[in-house]
N, C-alpha and C. Protein backbone atom coordinates (compact mmCIF):
# COMPACT_ATOMS: atom_id res chain seq x y z
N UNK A 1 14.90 -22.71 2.85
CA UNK A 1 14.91 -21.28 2.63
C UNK A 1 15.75 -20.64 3.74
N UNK A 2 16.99 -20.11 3.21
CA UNK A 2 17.45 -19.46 4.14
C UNK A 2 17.71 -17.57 4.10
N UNK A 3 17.90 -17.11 5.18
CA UNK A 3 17.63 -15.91 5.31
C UNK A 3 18.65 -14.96 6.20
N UNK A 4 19.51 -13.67 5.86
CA UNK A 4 20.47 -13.49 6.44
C UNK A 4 20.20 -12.54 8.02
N UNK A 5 20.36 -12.54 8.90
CA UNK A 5 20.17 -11.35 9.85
C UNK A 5 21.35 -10.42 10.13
N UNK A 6 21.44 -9.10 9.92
CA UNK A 6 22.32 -8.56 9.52
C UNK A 6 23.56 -8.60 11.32
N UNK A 7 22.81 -9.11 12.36
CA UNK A 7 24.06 -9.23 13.56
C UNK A 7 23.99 -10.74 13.80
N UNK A 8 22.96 -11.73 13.26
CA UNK A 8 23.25 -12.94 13.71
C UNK A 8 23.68 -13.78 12.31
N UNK A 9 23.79 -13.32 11.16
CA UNK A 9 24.06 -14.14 10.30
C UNK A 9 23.09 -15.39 9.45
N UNK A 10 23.25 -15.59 8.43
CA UNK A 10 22.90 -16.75 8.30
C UNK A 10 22.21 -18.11 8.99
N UNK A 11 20.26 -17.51 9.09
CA UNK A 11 19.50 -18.56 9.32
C UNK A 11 18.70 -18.99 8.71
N UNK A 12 18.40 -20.60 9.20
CA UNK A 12 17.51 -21.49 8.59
C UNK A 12 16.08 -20.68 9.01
N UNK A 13 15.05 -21.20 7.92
CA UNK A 13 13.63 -20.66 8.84
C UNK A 13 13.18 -20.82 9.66
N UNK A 14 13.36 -22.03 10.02
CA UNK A 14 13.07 -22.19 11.82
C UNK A 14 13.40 -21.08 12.86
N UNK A 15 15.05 -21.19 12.64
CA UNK A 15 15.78 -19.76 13.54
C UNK A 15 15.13 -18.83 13.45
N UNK A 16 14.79 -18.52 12.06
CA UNK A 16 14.05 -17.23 11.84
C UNK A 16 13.50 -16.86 12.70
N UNK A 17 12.06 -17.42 12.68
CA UNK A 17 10.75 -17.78 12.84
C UNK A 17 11.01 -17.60 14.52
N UNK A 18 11.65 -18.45 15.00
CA UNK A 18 12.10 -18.43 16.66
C UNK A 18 12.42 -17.23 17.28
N UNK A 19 13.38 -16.58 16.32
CA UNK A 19 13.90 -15.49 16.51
C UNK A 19 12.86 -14.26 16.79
N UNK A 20 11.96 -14.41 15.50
CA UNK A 20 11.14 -13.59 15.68
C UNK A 20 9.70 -13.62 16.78
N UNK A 21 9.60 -14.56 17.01
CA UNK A 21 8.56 -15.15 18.01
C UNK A 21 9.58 -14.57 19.21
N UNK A 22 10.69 -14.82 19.88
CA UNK A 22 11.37 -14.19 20.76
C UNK A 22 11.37 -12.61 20.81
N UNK A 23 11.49 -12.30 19.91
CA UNK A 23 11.60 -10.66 19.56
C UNK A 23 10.24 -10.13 19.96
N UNK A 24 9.22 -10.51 19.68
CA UNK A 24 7.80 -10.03 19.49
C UNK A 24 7.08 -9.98 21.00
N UNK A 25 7.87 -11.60 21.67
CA UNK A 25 6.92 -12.25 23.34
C UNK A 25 8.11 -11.34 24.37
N UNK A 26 8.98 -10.91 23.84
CA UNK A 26 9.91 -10.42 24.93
C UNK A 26 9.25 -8.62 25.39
N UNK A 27 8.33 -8.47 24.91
CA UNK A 27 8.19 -7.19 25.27
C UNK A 27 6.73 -7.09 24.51
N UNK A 28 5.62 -7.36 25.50
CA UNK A 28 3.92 -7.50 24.66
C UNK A 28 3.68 -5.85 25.17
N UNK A 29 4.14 -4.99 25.56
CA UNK A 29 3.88 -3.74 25.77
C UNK A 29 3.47 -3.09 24.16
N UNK A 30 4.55 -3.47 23.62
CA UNK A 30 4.13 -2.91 22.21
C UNK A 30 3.18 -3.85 21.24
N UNK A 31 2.88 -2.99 20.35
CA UNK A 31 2.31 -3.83 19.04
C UNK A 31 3.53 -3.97 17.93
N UNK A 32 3.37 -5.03 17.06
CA UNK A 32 4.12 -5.56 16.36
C UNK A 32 3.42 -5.79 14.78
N UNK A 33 4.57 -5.40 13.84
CA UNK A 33 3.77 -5.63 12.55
C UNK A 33 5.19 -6.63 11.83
N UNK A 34 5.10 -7.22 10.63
CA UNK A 34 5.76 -8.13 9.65
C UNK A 34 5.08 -7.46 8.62
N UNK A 35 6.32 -7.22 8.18
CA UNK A 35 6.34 -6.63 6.99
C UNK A 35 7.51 -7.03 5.92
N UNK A 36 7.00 -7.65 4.82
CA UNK A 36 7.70 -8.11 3.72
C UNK A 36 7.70 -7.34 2.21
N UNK A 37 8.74 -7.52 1.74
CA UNK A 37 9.59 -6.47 0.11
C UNK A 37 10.26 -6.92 -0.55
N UNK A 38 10.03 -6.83 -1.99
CA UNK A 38 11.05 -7.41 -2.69
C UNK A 38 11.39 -5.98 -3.56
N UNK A 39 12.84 -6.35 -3.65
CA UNK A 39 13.05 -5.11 -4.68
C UNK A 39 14.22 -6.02 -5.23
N UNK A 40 14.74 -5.52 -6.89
CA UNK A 40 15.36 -6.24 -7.70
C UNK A 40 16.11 -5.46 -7.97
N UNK A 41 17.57 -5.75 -8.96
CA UNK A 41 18.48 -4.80 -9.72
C UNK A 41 18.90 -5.82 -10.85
N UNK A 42 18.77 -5.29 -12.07
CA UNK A 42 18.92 -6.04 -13.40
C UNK A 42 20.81 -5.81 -13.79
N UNK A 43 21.66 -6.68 -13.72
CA UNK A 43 22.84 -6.47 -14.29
C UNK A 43 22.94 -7.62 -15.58
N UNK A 44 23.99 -8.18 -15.27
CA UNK A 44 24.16 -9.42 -16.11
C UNK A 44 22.87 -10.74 -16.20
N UNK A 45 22.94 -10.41 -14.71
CA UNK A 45 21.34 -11.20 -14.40
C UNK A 45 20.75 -10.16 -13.46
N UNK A 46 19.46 -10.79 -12.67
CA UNK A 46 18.65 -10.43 -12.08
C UNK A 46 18.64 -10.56 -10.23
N UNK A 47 19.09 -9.38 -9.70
CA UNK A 47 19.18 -9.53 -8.33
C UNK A 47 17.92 -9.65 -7.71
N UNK A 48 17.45 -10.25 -6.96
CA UNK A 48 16.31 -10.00 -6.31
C UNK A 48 16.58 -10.43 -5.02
N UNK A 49 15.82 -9.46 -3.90
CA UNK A 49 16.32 -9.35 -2.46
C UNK A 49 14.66 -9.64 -1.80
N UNK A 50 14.76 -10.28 -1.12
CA UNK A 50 13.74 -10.11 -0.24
C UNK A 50 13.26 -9.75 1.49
N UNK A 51 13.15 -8.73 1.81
CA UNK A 51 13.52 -8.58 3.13
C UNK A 51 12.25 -8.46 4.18
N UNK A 52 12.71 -8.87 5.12
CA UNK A 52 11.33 -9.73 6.10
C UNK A 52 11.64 -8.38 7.25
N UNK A 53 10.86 -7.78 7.66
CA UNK A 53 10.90 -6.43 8.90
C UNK A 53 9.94 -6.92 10.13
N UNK A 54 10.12 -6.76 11.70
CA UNK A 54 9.54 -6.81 12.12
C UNK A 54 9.31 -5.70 13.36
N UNK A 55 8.56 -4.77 12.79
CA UNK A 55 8.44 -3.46 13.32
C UNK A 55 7.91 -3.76 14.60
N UNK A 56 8.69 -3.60 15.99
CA UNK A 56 8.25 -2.75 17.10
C UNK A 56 7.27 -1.40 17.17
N UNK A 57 6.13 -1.48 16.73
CA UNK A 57 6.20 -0.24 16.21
C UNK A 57 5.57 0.94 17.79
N UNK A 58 6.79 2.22 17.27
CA UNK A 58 7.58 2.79 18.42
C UNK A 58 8.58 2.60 18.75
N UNK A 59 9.42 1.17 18.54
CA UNK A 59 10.28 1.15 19.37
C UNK A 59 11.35 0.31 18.52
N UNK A 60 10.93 0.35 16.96
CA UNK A 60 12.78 0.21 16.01
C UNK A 60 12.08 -1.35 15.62
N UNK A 61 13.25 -2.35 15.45
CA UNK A 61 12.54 -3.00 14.09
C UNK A 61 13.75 -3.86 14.28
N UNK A 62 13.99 -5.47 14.02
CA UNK A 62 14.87 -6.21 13.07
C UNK A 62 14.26 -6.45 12.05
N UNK A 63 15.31 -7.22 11.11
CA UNK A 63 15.07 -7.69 9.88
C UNK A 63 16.16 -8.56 9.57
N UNK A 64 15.70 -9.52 8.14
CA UNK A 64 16.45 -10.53 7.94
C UNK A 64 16.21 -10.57 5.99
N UNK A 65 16.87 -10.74 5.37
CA UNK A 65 16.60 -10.78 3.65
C UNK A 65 17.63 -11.94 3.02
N UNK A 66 17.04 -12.68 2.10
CA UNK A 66 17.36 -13.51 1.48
C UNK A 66 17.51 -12.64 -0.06
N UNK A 67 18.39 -13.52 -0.84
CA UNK A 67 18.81 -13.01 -2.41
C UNK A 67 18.66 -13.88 -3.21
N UNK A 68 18.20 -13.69 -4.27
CA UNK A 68 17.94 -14.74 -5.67
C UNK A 68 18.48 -14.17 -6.48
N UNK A 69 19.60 -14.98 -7.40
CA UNK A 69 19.60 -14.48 -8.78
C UNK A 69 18.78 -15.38 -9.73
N UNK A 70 18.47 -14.56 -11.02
CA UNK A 70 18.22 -15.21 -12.13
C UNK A 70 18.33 -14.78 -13.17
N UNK A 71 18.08 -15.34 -14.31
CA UNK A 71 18.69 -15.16 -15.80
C UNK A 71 18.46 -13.26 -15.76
N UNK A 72 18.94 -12.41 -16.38
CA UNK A 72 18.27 -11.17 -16.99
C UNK A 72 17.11 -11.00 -17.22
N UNK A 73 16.24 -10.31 -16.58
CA UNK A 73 14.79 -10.02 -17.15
C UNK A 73 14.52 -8.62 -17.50
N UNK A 74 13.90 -8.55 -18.48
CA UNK A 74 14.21 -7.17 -19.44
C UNK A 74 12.83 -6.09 -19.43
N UNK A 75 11.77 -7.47 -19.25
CA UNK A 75 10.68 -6.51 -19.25
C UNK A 75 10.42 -6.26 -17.21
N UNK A 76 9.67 -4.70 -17.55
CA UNK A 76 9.63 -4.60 -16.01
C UNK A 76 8.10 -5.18 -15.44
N UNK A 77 7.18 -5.21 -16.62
CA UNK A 77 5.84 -5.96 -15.78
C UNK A 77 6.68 -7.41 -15.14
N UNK A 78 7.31 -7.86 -16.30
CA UNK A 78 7.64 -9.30 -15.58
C UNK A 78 8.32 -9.03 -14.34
N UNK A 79 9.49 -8.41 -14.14
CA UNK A 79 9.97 -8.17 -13.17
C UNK A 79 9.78 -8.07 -11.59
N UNK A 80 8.25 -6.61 -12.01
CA UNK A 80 7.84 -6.50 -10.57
C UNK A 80 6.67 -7.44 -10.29
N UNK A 81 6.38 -8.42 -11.21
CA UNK A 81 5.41 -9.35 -10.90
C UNK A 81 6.28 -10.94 -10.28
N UNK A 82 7.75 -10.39 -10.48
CA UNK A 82 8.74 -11.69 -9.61
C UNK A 82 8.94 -10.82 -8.40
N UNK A 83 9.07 -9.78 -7.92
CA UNK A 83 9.14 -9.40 -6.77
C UNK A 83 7.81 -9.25 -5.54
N UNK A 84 6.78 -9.19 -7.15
CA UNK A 84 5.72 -9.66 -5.84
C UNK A 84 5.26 -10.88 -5.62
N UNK A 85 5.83 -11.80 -6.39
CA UNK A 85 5.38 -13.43 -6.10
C UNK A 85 5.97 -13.89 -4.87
N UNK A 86 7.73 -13.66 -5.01
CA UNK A 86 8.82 -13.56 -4.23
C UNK A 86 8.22 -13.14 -2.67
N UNK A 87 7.62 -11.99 -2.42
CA UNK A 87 7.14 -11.53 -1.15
C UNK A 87 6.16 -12.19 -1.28
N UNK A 88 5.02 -12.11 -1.81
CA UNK A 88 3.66 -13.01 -1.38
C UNK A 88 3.99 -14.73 -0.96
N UNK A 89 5.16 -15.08 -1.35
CA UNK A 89 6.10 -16.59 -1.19
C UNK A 89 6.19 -16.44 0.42
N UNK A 90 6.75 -15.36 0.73
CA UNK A 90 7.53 -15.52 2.00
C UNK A 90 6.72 -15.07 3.16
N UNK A 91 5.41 -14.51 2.99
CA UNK A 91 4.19 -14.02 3.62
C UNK A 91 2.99 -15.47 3.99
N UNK A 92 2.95 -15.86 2.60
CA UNK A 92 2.33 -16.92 2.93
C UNK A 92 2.60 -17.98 4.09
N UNK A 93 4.66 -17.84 3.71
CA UNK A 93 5.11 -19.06 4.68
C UNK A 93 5.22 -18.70 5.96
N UNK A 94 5.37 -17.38 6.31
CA UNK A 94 5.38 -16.87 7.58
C UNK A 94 3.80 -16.85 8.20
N UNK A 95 3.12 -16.84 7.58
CA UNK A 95 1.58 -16.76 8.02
C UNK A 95 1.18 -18.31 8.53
N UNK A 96 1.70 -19.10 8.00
CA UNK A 96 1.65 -20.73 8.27
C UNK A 96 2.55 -21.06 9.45
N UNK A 97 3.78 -20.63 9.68
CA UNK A 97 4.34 -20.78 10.21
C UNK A 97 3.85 -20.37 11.57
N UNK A 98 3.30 -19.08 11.86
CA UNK A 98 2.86 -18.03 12.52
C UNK A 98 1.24 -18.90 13.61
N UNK A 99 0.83 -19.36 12.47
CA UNK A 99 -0.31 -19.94 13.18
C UNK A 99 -0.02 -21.57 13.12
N UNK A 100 0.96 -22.12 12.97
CA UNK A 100 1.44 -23.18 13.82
C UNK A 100 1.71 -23.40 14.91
N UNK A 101 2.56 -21.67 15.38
CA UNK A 101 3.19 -21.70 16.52
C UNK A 101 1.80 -20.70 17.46
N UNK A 102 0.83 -20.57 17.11
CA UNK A 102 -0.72 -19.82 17.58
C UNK A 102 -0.34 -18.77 18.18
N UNK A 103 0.60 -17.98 17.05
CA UNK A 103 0.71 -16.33 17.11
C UNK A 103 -0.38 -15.71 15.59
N UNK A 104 -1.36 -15.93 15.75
CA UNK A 104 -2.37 -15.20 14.40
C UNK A 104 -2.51 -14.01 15.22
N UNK A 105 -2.19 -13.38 15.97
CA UNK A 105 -2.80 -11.48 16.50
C UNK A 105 -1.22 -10.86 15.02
N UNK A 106 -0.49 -11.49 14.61
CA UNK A 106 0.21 -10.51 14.27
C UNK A 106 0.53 -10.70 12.94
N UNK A 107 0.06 -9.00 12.19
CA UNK A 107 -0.26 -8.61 11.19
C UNK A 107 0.75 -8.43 10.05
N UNK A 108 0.52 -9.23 9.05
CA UNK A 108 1.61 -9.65 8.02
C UNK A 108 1.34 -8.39 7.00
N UNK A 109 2.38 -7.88 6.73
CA UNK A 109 2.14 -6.40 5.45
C UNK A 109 3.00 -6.84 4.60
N UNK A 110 2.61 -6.56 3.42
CA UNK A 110 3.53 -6.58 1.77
C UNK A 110 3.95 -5.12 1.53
N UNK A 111 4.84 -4.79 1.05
CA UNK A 111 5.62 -3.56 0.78
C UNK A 111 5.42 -3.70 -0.99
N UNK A 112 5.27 -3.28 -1.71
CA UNK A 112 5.51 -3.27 -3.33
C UNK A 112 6.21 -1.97 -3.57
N UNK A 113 7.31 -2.52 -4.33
CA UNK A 113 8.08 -1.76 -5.33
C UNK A 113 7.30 -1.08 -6.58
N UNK A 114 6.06 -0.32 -5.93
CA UNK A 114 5.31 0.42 -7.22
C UNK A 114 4.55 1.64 -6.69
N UNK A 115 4.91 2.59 -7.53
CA UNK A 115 3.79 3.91 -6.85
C UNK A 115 3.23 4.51 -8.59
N UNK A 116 2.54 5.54 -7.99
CA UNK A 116 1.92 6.38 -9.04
C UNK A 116 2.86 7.49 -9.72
N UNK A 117 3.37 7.37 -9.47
CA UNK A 117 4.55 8.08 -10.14
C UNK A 117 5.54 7.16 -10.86
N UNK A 118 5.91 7.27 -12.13
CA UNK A 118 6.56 6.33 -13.09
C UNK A 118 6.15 5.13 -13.64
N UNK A 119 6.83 4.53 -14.16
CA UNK A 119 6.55 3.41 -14.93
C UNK A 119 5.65 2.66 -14.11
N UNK A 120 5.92 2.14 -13.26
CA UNK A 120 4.85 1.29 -12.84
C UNK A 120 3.82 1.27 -12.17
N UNK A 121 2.85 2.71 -12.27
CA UNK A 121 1.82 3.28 -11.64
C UNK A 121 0.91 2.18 -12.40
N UNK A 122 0.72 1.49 -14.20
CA UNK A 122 0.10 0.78 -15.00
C UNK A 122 0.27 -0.52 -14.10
N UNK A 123 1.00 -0.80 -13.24
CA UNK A 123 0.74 -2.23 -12.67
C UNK A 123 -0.14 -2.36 -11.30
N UNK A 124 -0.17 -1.03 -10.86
CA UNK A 124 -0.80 -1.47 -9.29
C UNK A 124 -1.76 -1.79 -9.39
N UNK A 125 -2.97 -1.52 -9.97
CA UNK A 125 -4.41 -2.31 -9.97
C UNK A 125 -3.91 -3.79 -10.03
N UNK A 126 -3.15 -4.35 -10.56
CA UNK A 126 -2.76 -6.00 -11.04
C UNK A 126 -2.32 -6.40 -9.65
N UNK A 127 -0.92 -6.08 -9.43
CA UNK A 127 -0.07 -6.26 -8.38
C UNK A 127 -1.07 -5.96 -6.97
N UNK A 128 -1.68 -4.70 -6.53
CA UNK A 128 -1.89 -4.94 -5.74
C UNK A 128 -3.07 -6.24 -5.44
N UNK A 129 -4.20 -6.39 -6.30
CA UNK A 129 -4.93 -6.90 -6.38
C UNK A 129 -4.69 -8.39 -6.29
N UNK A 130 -3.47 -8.66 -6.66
CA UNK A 130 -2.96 -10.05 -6.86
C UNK A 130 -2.44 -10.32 -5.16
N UNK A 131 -2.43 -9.47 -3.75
CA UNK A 131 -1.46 -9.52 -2.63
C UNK A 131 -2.61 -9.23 -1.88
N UNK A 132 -3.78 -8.68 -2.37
CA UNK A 132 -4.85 -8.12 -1.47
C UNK A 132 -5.76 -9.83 -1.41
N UNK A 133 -5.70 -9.84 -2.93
CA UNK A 133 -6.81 -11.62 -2.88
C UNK A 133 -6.07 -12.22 -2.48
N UNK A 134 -5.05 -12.63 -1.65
CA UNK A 134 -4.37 -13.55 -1.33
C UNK A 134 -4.37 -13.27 0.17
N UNK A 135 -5.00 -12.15 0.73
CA UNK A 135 -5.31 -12.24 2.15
C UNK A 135 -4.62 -10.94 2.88
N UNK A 136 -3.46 -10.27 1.99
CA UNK A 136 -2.32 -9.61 2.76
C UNK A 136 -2.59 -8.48 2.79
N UNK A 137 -2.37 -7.03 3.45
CA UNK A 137 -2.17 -5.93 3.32
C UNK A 137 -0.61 -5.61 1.69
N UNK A 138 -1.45 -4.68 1.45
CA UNK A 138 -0.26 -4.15 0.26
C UNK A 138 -0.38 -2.62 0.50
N UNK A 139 0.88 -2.09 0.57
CA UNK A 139 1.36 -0.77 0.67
C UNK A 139 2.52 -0.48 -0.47
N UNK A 140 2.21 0.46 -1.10
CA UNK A 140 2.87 0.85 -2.32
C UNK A 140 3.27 2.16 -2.20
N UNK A 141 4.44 2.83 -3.21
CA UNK A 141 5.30 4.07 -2.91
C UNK A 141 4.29 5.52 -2.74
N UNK A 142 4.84 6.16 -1.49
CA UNK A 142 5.79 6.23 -0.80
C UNK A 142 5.69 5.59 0.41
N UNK A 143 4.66 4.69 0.41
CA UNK A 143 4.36 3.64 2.19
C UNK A 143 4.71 2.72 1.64
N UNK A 144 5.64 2.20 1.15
CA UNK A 144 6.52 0.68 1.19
C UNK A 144 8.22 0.89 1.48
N UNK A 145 8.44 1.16 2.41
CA UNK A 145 9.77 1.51 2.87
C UNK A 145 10.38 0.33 2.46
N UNK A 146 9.96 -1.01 2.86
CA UNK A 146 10.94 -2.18 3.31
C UNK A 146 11.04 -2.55 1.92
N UNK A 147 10.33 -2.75 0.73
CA UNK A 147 11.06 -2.94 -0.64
C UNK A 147 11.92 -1.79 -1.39
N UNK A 148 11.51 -0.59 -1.27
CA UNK A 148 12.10 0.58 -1.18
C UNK A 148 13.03 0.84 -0.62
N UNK A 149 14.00 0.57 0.49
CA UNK A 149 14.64 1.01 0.85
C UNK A 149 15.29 -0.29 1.97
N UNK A 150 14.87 -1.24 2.53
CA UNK A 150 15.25 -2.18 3.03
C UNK A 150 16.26 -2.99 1.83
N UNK A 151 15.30 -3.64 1.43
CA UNK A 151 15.78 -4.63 0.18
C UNK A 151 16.33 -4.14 -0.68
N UNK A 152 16.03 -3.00 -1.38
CA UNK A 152 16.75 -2.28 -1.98
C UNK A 152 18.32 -2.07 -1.76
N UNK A 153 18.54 -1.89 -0.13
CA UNK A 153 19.92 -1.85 -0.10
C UNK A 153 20.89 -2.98 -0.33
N UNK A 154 20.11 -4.10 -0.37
CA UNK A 154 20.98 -5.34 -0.52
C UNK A 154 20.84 -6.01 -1.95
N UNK A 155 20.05 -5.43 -2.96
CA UNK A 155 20.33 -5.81 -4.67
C UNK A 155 21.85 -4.92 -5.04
N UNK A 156 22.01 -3.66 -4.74
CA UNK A 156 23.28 -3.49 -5.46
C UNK A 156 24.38 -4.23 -4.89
């Protein structure tokens, strides 16, 4: 699984993972959150972005996002139920990863591409429910910036 960082480029998960363990121990003054998003764009096929945040919070944030295409998907339950598998994928592995390296103080968040307003207000009982039993925080529109607006910028 690899994952892009928008000043270091193209890393493996290890790097990631390192990277971010560096980012987090270089400055314990603050608290730190991980926060993961998927957001999609349907053309010929199916963009899907996934972007990994790791909020300083106070003090600004990197991030790193990987891209999937796949065939066209037409319906949107299916859709935003691949963008939240996609993030609950990359949460899980960071949470394993996380307490390999015996950093568990720091708090993994899911972002969903869904609010109460529009079409997919009918999925959040599902979606969130499907990210909450799986252990994670879920934040949905207008508190999901990082699928909203992170990932988002890298499907078009």
């Amino acid at each position: 699984m690899h994952f892009i960082s928008p000043s270091k480029g193209v890393m493996d998960w290890d790097e990631m993972v390192i990277d971010i363990l560096d980012y987090v121990t270089s400055d314990s003054d603050y608290s730190y959150k991980i926060i993961i998003g998927t957001d999609s764009h349907v053309r010929d096929e199916t963009h899907f972005v996934t972007a990994l945040v790791v909020h300083r919070v106070g003090k600004g944030a990197r991030y790193f996002y990987r891209r999937k295409l796949y065939e066209k998907i037409k319906s949107l339950r299916q859709k935003i139920f691949f963008e939240a598998a996609f993030s609950l994928e990359v949460a899980s592995k960071m949470a394993q990863s996380l307490a390999e390296r015996g950093h568990t103080e720091l708090n993994l968040e899911i972002h969903l591409d869904i609010g109460h307003n529009g079409e997919t207000r009918s999925l959040i009982r599902d979606i969130v429910g499907m990210i909450v039993g799986s252990g994670f925080d879920a934040k949905i529109k207008p508190d999901s910036c990082v699928a909203s607006n992170v990932a988002d910028k890298y499907t078009k």
